[in-house]
Protein backbone atom coordinates (compact mmCIF):
# COMPACT_ATOMS: atom_id res chain seq x y z
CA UNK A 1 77.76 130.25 146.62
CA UNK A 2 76.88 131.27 149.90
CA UNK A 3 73.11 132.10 150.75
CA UNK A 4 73.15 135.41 153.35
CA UNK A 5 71.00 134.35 156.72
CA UNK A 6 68.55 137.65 156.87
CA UNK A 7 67.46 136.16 160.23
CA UNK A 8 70.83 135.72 161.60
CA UNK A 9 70.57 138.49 164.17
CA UNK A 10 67.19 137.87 165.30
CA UNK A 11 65.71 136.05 168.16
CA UNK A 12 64.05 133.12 167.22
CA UNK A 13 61.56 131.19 169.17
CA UNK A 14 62.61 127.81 171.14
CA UNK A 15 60.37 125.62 169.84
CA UNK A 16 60.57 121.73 168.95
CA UNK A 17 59.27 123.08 165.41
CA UNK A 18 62.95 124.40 165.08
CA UNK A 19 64.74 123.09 161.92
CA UNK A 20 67.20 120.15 162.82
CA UNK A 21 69.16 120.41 159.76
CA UNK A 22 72.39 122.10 159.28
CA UNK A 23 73.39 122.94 155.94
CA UNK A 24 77.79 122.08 155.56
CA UNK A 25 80.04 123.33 152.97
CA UNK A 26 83.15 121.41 151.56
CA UNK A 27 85.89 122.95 149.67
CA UNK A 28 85.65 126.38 150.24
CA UNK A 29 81.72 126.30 149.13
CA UNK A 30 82.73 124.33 146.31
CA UNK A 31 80.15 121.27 147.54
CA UNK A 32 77.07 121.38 149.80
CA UNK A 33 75.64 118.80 151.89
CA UNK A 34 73.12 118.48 154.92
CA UNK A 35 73.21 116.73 157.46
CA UNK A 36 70.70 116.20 160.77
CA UNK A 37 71.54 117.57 164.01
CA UNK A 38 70.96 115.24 166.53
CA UNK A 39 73.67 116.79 169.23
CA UNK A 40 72.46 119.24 171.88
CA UNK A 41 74.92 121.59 170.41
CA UNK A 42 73.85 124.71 168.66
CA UNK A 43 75.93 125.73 165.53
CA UNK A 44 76.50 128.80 163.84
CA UNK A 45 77.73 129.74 160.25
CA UNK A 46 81.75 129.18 160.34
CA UNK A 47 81.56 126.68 163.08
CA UNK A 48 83.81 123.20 161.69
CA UNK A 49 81.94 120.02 163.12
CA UNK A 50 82.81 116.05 162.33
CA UNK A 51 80.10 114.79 160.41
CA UNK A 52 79.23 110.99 159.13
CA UNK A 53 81.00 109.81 156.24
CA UNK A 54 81.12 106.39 154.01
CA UNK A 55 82.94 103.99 156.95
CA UNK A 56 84.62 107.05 158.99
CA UNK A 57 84.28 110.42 159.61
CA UNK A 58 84.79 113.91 157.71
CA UNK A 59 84.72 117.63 158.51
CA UNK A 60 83.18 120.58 156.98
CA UNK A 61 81.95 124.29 157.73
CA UNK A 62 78.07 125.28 158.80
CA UNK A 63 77.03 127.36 155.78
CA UNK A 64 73.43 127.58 156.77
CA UNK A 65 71.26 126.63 159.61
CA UNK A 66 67.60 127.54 160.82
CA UNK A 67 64.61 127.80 158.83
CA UNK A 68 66.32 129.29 155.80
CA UNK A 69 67.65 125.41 155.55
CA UNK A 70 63.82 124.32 155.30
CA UNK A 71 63.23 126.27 152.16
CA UNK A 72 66.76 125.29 150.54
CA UNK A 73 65.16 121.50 151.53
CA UNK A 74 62.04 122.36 149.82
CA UNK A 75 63.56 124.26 146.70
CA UNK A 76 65.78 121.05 146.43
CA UNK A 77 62.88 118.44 147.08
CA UNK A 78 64.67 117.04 149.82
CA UNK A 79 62.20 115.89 152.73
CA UNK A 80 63.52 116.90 156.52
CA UNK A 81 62.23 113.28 158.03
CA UNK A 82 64.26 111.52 155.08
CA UNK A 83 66.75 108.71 156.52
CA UNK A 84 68.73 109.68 154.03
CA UNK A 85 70.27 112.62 156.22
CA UNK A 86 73.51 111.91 157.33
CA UNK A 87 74.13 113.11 161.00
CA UNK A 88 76.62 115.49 162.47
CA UNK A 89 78.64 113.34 164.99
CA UNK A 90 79.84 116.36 167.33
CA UNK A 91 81.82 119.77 166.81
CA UNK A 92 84.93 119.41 165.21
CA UNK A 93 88.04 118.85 167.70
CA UNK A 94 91.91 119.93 167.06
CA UNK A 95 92.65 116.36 166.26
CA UNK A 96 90.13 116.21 163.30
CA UNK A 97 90.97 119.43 162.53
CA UNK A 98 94.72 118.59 161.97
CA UNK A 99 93.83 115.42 160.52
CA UNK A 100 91.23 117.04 157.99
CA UNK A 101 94.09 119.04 157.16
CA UNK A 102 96.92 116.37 156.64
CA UNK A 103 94.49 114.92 154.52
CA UNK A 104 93.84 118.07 152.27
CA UNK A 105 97.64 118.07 151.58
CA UNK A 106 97.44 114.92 149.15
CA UNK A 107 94.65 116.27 146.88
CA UNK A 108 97.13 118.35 144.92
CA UNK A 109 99.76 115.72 144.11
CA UNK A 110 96.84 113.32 143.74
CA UNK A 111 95.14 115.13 141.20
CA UNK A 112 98.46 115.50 139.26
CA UNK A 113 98.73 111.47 139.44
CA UNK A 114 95.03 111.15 138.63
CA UNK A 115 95.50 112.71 135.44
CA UNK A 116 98.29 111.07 134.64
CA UNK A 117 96.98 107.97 134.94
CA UNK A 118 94.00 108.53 132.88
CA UNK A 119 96.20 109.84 130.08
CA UNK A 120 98.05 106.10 130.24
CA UNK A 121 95.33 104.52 130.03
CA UNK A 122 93.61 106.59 127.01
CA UNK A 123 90.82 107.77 128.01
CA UNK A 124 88.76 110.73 126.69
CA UNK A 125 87.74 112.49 130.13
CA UNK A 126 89.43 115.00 132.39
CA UNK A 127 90.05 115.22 135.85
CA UNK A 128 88.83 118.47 137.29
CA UNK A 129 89.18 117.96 140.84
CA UNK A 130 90.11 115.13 144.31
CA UNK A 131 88.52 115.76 146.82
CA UNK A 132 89.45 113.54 150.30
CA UNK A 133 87.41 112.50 153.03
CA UNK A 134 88.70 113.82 156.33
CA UNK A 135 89.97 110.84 157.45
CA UNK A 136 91.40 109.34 154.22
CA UNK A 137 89.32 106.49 153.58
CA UNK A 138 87.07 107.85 150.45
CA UNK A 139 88.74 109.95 147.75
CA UNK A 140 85.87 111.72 145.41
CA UNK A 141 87.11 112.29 141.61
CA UNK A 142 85.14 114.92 139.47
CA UNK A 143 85.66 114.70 136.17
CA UNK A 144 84.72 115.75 132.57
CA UNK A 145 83.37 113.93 129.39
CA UNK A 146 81.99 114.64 126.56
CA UNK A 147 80.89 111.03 126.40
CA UNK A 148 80.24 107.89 128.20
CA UNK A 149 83.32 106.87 129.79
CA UNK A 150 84.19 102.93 130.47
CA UNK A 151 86.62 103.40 133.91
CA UNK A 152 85.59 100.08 135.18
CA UNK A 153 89.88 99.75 134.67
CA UNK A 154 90.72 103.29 136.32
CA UNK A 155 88.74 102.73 139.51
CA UNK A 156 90.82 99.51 140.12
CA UNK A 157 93.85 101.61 139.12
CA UNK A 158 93.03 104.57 141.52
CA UNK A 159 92.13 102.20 144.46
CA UNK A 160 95.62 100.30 144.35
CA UNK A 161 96.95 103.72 143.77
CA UNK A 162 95.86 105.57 146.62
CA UNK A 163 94.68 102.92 149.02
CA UNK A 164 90.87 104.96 149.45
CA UNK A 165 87.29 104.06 148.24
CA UNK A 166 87.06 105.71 144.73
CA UNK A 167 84.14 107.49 143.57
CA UNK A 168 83.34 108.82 140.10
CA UNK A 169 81.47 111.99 139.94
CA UNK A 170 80.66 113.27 136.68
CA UNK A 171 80.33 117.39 135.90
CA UNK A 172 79.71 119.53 133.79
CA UNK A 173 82.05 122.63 132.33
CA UNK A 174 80.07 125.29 133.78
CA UNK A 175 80.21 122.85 137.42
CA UNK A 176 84.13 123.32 136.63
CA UNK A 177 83.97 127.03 136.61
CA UNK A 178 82.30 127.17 139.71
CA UNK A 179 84.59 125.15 141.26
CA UNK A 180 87.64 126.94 139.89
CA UNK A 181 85.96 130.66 140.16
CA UNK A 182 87.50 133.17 138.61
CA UNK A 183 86.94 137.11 137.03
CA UNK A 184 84.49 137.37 134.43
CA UNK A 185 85.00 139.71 131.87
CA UNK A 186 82.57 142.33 134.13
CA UNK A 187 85.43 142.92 136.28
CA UNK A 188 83.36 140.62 139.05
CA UNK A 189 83.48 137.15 140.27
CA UNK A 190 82.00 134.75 138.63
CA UNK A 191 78.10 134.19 138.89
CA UNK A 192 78.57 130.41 139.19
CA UNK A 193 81.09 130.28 141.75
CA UNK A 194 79.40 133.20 144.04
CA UNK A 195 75.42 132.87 144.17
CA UNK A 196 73.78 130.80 140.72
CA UNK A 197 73.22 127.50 141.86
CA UNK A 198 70.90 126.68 138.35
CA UNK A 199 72.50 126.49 135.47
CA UNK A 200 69.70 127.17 132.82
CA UNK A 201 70.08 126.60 129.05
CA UNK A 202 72.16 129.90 126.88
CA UNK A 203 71.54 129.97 122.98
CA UNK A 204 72.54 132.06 120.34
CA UNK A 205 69.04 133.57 120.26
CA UNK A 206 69.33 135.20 123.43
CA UNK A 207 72.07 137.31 121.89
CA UNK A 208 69.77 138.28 118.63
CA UNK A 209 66.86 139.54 120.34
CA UNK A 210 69.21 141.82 122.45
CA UNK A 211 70.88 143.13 118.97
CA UNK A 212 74.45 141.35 120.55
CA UNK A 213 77.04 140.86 117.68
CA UNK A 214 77.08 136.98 117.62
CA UNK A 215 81.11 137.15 118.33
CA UNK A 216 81.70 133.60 119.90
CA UNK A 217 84.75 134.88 121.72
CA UNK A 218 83.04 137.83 123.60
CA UNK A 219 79.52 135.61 124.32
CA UNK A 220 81.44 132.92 125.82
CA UNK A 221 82.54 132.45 129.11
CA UNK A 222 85.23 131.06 131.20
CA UNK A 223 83.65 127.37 130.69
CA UNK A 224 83.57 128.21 127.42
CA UNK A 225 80.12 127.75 127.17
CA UNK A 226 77.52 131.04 126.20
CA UNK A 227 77.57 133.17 128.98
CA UNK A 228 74.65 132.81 131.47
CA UNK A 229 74.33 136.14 131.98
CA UNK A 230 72.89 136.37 128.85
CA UNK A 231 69.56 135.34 129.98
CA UNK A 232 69.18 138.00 132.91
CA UNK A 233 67.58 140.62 130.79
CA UNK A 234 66.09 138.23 128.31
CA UNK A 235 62.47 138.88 129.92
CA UNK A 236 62.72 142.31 129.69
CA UNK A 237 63.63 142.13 125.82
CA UNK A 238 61.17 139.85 124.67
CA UNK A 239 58.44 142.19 126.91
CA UNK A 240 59.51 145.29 124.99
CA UNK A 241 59.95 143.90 121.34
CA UNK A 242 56.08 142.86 121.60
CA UNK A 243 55.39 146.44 120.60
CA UNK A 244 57.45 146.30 117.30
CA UNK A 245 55.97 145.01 114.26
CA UNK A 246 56.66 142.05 112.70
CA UNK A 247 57.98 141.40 109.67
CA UNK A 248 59.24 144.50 108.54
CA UNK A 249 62.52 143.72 107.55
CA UNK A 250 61.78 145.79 104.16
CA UNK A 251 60.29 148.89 103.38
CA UNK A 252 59.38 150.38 99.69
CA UNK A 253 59.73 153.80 99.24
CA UNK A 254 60.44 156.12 96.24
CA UNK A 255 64.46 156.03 96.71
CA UNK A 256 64.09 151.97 97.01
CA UNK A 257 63.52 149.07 99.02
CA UNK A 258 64.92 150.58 102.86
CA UNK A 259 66.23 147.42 104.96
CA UNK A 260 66.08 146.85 108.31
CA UNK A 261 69.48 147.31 110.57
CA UNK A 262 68.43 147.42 114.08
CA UNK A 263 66.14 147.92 116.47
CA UNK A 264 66.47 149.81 119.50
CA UNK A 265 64.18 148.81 122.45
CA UNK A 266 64.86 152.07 124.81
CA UNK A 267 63.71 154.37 122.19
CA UNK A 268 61.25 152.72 120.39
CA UNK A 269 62.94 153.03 116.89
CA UNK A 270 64.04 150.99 113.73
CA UNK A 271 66.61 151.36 112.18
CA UNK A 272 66.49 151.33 108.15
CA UNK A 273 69.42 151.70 105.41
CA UNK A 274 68.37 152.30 102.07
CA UNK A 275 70.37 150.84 98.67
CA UNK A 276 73.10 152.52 96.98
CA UNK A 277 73.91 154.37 100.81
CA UNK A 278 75.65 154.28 103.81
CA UNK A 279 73.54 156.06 105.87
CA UNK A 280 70.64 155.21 108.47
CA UNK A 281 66.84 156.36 109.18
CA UNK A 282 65.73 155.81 112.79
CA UNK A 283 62.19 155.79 112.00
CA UNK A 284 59.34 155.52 114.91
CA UNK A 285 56.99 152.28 115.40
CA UNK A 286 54.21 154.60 114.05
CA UNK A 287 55.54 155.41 111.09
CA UNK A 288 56.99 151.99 110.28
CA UNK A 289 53.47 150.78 110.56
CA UNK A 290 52.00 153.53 108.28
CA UNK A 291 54.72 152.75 105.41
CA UNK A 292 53.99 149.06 105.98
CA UNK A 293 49.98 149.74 105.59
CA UNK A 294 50.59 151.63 102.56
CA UNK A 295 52.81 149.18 100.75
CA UNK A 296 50.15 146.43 101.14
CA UNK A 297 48.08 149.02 99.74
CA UNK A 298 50.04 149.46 96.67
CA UNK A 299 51.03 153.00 97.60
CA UNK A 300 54.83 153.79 97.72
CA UNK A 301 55.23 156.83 99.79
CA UNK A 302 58.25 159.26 99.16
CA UNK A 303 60.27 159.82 102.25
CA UNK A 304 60.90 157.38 104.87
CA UNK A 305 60.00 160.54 107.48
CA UNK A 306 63.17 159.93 109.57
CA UNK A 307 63.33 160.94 113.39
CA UNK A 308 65.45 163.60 114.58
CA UNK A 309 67.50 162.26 117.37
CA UNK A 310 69.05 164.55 119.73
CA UNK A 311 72.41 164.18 121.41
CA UNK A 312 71.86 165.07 125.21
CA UNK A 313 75.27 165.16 125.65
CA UNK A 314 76.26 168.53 126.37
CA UNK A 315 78.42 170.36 123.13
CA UNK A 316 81.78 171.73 124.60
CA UNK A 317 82.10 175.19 124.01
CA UNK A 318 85.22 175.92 122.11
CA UNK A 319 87.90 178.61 123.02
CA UNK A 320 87.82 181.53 121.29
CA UNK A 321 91.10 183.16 119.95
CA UNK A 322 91.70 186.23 121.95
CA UNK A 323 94.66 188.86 121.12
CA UNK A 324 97.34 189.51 124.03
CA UNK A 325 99.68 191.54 121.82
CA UNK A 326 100.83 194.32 124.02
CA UNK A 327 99.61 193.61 127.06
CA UNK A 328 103.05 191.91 128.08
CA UNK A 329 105.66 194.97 128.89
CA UNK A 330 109.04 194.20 127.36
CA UNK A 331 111.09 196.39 129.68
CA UNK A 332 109.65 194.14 132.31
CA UNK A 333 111.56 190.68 130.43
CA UNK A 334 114.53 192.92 129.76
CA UNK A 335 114.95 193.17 133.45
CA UNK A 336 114.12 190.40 134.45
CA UNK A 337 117.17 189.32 131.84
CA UNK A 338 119.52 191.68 132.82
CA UNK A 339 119.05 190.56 137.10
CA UNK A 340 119.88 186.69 135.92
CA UNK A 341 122.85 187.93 134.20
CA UNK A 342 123.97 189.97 137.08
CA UNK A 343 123.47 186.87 140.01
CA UNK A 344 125.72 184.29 137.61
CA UNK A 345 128.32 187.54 137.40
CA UNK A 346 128.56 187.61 141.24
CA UNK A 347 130.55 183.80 141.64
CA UNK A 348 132.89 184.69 139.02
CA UNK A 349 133.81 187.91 140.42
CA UNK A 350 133.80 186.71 143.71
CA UNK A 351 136.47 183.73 142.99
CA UNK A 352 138.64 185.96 141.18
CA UNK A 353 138.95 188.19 144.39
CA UNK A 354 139.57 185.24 146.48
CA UNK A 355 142.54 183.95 144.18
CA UNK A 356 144.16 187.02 144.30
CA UNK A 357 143.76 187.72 148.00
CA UNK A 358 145.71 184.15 148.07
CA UNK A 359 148.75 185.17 145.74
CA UNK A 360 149.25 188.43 147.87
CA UNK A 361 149.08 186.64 151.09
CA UNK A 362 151.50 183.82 149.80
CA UNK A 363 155.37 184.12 151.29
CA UNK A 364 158.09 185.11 148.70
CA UNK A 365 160.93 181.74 149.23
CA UNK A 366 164.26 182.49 149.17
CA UNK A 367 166.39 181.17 146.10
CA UNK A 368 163.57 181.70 143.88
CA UNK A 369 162.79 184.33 141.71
């Protein structure tokens, strides 16, 4: 969920207009914050600084800095002169670095414990994720509900658990995925955990109007929500069906009433099936029109008038049978037989010499006969 810095590797002016803000990434990019730069250091993307926290300090990575942070500020509403800004108390040292990490450690076992507890105590939410403040005085604890959730009890629990300043933080699933990331089933990484930072409503009619087989196991995602990659090409879908016309679901003709199957945006047809038959007319906008016009007239034309659709695909040429008889010499295989017969000849003849060149050479003993 990084944003790429186009500006990066140019020269910018030094100018007391220059954007004091510093955009910092937690978890792996799993949670953004800013924060006001009030040091006379300058920071790059990567760079780990100690910033303010609630009573101590934390640490985090620079994700974003210069004047692409004053749009992200003014996409998010956020004014720059706000007092709200936390500042960045100076660049991270080894000490805060090793202490930042120490802390990390405990959110594993933590969120195991977490969980458990929330199961003892029966309530109906989940526990996606801890996260720690550097120096272990705050513990963050993002979780999921369907409802409203009473943890007045759990917060007291968690505190005397972990000895930290508990805060709730409620998410939802699709907030999970992007926290989690994953593979989508694209073969790529997930939208939400790489770039989409809005989450915009998916319903089922996003799938219709792009003739998707409303299969709630393929249009669902990881979150288990409807896919929000269903609304990429919506636009272009709704642009393109504005040519069709409506409500022509049925067609009379002389064979019957022809019903509407499909409609396919990149060639401009409609698909109809007529009763009593298993096969389908692709029939152009024109001439869906025409029939339509005539069957308010009254008239029932004869034909639908189908299209003839051509494959572009190349056909494969197929082989054609072709006669070798006699052109393969069989004296040629007969001697080609007869020199493998002679080369496994040659060992057996050869060891029979040798064992009887060793019986002639061998000493006659006396006594023996």
């Amino acid at each position: 969920m990084n944003v790429y810095d186009w500006l990066q590797n140019l020269p910018m002016p030094e100018t007391d207009a220059d954007c004091r803000i510093v955009e910092v990434s937690f978890n792996k990019g799993s949670r953004k914050d800013y924060f006001r730069n009030n040091t006379l250091h300058y920071f790059e993307k990567g760079d780990y600084v100690t910033l303010e926290g609630v009573s101590g300090f934390d640490v985090g990575e620079v994700s974003l800095t210069g004047e692409l942070v004053r749009l992200q500020l003014k996409k998010k509403g956020i004014r720059e002169e706000s007092e709200e800004i936390k500042k960045i108390l100076r660049p991270a040292s080894e000490r805060d670095i090793d202490t930042w990490r120490h802390t990390k450690s405990r959110e594993k076992e933590a969120l195991i414990r977490s969980r458990a507890i929330a199961k003892q105590l029966k309530l109906d939410m989940k526990i996606s994720e801890v996260e720690f403040q550097a120096d272990g005085r705050k513990a963050t604890f993002f979780y999921i509900a369907d409802g409203r959730v009473d943890f007045r009890e759990l917060i007291k629990v968690y505190a005397a658990e972990f000895k930290v300043k508990v805060e709730m933080r409620q998410i939802g699933a699709r907030q999970e995925s992007a926290k989690v990331g994953g593979i989508g089933s694209c073969g790529r990484e997930l939208c939400c955990s790489t770039w989409l930072t809005e989450f915009k409503s998916v319903n089922t009619a996003a799938a219709r109007y792009q003739n998707l087989s409303i299969n709630q196991t393929k249009l669902s995602g990881q979150c288990g929500r409807l896919k929000c990659c269903l609304n990429y090409e919506l636009d272009t879908y709704l642009d393109a069906l504005q040519h069709f016309p409506d409500n022509c679901d049925t067609l009379q003709v002389a064979k019957g009433t022809a019903t509407l199957i499909k409609k396919d945006i990149f060639k401009n047809l409609m698909w109809y099936m007529l009763p009593d038959s298993s096969k389908q007319y692709p029939l152009s906008i024109e001439r869906v029109k025409k029939i339509k016009a005539l069957n308010q007239q009254g008239i029932i034309p004869d034909e639908l008038e189908a299209v003839e659709i051509s494959s572009s695909k190349p056909k494969e040429a197929e082989p054609e049978f072709v006669d070798v008889v006699g052109q393969i010499s069989l004296r040629s295989l007969e001697k080609a037989d007869r020199k493998r017969k002679q080369k496994q000849q040659r060992p057996k003849q050869q060891k029979k010499g040798n064992h009887q060149q060793r019986n002639q050479q061998r000493p006659n003993h006396p006594g023996k006969k």
